[in-house]
Protein backbone atom coordinates (compact mmCIF):
# COMPACT_ATOMS: atom_id res chain seq x y z
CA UNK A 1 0.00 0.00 0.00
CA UNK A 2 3.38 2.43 0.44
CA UNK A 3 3.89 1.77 -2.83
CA UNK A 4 0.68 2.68 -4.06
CA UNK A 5 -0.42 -1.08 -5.19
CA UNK A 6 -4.35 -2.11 -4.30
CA UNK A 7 -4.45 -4.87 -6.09
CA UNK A 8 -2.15 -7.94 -6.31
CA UNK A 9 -1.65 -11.90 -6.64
CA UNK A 10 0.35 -12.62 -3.65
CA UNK A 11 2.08 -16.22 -2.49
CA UNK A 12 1.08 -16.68 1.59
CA UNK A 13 2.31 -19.72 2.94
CA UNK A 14 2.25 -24.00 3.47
CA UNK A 15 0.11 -22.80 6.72
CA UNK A 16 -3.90 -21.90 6.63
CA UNK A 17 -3.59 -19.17 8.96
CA UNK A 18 -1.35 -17.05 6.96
CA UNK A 19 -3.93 -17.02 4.25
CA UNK A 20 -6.55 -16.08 6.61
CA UNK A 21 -4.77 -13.37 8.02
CA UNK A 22 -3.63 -11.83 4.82
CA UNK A 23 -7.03 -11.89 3.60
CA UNK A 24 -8.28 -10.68 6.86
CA UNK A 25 -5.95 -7.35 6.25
CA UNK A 26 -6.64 -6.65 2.83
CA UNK A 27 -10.55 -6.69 3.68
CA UNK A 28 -9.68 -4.09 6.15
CA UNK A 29 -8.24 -2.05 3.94
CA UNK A 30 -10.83 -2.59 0.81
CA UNK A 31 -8.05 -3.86 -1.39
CA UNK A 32 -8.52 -6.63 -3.88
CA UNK A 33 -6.27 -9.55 -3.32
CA UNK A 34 -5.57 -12.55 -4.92
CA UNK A 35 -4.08 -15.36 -2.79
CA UNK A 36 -3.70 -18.63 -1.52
CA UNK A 37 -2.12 -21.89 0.71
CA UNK A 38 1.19 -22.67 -1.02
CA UNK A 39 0.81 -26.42 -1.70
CA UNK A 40 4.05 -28.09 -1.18
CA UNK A 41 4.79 -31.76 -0.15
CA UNK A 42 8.27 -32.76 -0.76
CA UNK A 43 11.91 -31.44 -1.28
CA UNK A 44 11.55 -29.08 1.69
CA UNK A 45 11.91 -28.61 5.13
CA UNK A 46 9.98 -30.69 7.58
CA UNK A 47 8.39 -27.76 9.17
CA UNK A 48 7.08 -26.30 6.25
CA UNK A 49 6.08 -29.37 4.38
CA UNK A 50 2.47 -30.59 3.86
CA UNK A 51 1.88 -33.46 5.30
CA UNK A 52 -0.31 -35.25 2.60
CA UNK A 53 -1.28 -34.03 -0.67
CA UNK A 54 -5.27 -35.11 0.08
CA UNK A 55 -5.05 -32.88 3.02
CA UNK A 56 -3.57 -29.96 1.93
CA UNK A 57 -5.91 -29.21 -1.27
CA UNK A 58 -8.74 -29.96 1.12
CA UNK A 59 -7.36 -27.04 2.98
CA UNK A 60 -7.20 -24.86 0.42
CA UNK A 61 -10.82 -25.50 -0.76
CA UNK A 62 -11.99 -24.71 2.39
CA UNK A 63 -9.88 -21.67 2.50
CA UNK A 64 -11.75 -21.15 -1.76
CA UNK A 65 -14.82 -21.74 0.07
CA UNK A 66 -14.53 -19.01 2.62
CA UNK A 67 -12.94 -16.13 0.79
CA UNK A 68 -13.09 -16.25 -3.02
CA UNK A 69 -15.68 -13.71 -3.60
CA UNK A 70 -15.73 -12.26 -0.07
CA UNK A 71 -16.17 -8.68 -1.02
CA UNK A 72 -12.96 -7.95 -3.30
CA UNK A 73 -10.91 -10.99 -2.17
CA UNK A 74 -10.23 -13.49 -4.85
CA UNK A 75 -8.67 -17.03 -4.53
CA UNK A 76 -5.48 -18.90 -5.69
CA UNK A 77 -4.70 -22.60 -6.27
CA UNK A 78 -0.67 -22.49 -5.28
CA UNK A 79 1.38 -24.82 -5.89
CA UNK A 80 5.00 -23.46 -5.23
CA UNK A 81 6.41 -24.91 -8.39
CA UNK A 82 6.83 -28.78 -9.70
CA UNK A 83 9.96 -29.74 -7.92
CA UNK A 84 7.93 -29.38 -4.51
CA UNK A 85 4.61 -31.56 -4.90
CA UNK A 86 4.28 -34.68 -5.53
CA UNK A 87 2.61 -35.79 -8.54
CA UNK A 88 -0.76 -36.83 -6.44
CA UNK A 89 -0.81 -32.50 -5.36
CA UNK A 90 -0.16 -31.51 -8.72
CA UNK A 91 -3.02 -33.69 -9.83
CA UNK A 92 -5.52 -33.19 -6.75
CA UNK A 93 -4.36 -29.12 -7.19
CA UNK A 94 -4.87 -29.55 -11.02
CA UNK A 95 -9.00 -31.11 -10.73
CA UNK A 96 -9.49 -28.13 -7.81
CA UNK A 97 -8.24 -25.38 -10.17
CA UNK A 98 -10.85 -26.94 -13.24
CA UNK A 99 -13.66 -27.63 -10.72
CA UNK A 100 -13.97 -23.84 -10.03
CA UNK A 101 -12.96 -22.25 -13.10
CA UNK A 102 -16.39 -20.86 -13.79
CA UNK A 103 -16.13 -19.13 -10.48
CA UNK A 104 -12.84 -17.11 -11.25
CA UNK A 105 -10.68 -18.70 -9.30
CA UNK A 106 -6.73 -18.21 -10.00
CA UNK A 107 -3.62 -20.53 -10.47
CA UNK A 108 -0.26 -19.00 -9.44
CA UNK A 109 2.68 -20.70 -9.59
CA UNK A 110 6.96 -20.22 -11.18
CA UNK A 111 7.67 -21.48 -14.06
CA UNK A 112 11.03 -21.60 -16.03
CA UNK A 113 12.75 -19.52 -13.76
CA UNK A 114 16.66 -21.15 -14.43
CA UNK A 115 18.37 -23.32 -16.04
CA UNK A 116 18.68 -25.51 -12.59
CA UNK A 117 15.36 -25.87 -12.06
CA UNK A 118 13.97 -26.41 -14.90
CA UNK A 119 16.53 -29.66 -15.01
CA UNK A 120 15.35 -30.73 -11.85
CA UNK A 121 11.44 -30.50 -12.49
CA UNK A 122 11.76 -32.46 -16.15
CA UNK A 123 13.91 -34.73 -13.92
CA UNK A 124 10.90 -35.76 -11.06
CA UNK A 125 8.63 -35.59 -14.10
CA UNK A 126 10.55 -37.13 -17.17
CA UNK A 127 7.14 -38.16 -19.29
CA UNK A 128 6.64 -34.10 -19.85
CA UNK A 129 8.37 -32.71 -22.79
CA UNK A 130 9.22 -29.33 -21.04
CA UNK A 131 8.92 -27.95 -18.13
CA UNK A 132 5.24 -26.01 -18.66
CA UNK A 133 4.38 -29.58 -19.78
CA UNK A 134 4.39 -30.62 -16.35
CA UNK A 135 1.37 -28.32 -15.66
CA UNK A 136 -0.59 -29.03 -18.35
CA UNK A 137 -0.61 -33.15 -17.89
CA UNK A 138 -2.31 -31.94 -14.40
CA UNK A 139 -4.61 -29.60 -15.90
CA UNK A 140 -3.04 -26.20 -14.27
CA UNK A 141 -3.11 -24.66 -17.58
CA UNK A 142 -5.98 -22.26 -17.92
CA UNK A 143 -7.32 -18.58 -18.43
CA UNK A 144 -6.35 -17.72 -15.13
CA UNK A 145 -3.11 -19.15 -14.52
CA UNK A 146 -0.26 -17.01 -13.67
CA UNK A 147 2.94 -18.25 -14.21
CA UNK A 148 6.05 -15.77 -12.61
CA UNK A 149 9.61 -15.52 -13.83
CA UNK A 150 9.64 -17.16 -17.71
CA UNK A 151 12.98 -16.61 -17.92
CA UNK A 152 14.06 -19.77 -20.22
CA UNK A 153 11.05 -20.40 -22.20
CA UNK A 154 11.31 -22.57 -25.40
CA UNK A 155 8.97 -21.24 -28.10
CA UNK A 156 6.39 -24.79 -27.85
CA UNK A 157 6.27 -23.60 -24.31
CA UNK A 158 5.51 -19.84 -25.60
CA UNK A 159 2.90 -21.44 -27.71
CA UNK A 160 1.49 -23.93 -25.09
CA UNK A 161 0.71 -20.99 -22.53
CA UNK A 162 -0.75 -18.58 -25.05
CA UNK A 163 -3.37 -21.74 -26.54
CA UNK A 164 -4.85 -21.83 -22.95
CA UNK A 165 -5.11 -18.49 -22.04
CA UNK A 166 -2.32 -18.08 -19.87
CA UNK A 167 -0.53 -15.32 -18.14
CA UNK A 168 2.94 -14.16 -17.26
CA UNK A 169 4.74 -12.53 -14.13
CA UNK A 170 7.65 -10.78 -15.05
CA UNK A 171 9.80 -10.15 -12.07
CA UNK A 172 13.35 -8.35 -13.13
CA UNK A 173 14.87 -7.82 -10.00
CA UNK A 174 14.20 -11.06 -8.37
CA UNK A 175 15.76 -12.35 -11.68
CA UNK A 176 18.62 -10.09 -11.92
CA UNK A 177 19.64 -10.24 -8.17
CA UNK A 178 19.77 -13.76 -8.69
CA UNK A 179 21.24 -14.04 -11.77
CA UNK A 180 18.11 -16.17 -12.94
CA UNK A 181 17.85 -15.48 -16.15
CA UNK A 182 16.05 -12.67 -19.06
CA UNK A 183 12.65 -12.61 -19.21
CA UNK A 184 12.34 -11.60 -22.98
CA UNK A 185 8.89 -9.53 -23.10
CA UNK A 186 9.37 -9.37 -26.92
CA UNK A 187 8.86 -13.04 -27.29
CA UNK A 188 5.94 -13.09 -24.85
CA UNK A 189 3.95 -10.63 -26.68
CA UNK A 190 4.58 -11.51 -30.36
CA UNK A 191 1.81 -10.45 -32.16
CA UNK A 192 1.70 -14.20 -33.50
CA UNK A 193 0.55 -15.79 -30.42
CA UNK A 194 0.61 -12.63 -27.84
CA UNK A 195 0.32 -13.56 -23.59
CA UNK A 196 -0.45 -10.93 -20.79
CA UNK A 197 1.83 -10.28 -19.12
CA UNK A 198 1.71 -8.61 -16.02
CA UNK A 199 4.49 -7.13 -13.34
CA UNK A 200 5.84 -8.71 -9.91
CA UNK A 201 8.35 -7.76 -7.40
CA UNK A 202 8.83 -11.14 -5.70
CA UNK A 203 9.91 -9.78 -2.41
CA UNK A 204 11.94 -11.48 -0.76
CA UNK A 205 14.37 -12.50 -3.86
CA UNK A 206 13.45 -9.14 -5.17
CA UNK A 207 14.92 -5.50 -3.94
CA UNK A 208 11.96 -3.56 -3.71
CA UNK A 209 8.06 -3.36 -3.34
CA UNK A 210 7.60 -0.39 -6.08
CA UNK A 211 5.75 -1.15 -9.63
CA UNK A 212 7.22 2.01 -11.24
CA UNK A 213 10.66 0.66 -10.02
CA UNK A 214 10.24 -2.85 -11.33
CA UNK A 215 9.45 -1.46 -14.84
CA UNK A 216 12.27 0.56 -14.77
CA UNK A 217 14.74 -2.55 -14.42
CA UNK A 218 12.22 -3.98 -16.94
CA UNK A 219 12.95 -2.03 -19.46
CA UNK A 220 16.77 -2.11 -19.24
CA UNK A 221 16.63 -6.17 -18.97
CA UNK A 222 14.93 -5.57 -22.46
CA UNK A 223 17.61 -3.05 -23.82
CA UNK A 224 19.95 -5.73 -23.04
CA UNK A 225 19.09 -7.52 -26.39
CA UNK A 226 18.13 -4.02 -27.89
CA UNK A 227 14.32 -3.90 -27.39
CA UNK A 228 12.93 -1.24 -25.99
CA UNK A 229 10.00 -1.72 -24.42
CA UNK A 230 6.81 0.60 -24.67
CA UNK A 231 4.00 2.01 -22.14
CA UNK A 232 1.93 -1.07 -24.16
C-alpha cells in the first residue's frame, strides 16, 4: 500500500492461517487480493512441508470456500512450483483449479525460472516434454493461470501458454539479483501468439516493493538484447 499497489496476486504460505490473516488485512483495507495456501509436499523442510497431498488441497478449498468472492478478495490454487509436490498434489491441485474455473478462481505458480530448475522439475517428471508440460498433464493450464519468472522459455512452451489463455509474471529484479535469467517480453507478446503479461516484485528474492521501479529494471533487462520496451 506504500507503494501505491491495491491490487495484487500474492504467495502466503504452506500454513492456513497465513492465508486467513492476509485476507483478513486486505478486507480491512478494501483492497482486492488474490491469494492462496502454497501447496508443497516434498523437497523441503519438515516444518514447512504438507503433510499429505489429500489434506492440503482440502485445505485450500476450504480456504476457496470461505474467501473467493468475499467482497474484493479473490482465490489462488498455489502450488509453489513442480519440484515441490508430488505428482498426487499436482493432480488433486490440477482437478481443484478446473472444478472452479467458472467461479474465477486463480492458479499461481513459477515457471522456467533457471536453467537448474527447470533440469530438476523435467527430472521428477521425465514423461513431460518441457517444463510447462508438467502443468498441463495436471490440468493447471488455464485462463487464469499465472505463471512468474519465464525466464528460459522454449517457443512450444511460448505457444502452449498462449493456446490456454495463460498469463505471465515478469519479475526483473528477483531475476537479476539472482542471476536467474532474461525474461524476454518481446517473445511473450509476439503479435503471432501474444500472452499478458503482467508485473511482480517477488519480495523477498526481489529488492523492492515499487511497480514504477520494477518497470524501470524492466525495461533495461529488455535493452539488453536491444528492445525497448513501450508504455503497451
Amino acid at each position: 500500500l506504500s507503494q501505491g499497489t491495491t491490487t495484487a496476486n500474492v504467495f502466503a504460505t504452506t500454513f492456513a492461517e497465513s492465508v486467513d490473516a492476509f485476507f483478513e488485512e486486505s478486507e480491512r483495507y478494501g483492497t482486492r487480493m488474490i491469494s492462496g495456501k502454497v501447496l508443497q509436499d516434498r523437497n523441503l523442510p519438515d516444518q514447512l512441508r504438507d503433510r499429505s497431498a489429500e489434506e492440503s488441497v482440502m485445505a485450500s478449498e476450504s480456504l476457496m470456500t470461505k474467501w473467493h468472492g468475499r467482497g474484493r478478495q479473490m482465490y489462488a490454487v498455489v502450488p509453489r512450483f513442480a519440484p515441490t509436490s508430488t505428482d498426487a498434489q499436482l493432480r488433486l491441485a490440477g482437478e481443484l483449479y478446473r472444478s472452479h474455473l467458472d467461479e474465477g478462481v486463480y492458479m499461481h505458480t513459477h515457471l522456467d525460472e533457471a536453467d537448474d530448475e527447470i533440469e530438476w522439475a523435467l527430472s521428477l517428471y521425465p514423461e513431460a516434454a518441457n517444463y510447462t508440460d508438467i502443468y498441463r498433464r495436471y490440468g493447471l493450464l488455464g485462463p487464469r493461470s499465472v505463471f512468474a519468472h519465464c525466464c528460459l522459455v522454449k517457443e512450444e512452451e511460448w505457444q502452449t501458454l498462449h493456446d490456454y489463455d495463460c498469463s505471465v509474471a515478469h519479475c526483473p529484479s528477483s531475476n537479476l539479483f539472482l542471476g536467474d535469467g532474461m525474461f524476454k517480453i518481446w517473445e511473450a507478446k509476439d503479435h503471432k501468439r501474444p500472452l499478458r503479461v503482467g508485473v511482480g516484485t517477488d519480495v523477498g528474492a526481489g529488492t523492492n516493493f515499487s511497480l514504477p521501479r520494477q518497470l524501470n529494471e524492466a525495461y533495461k533487462v529488455s535493452m539488453l538484447k536491444k528492445h525497448s520496451m513501450g508504455a503497451l
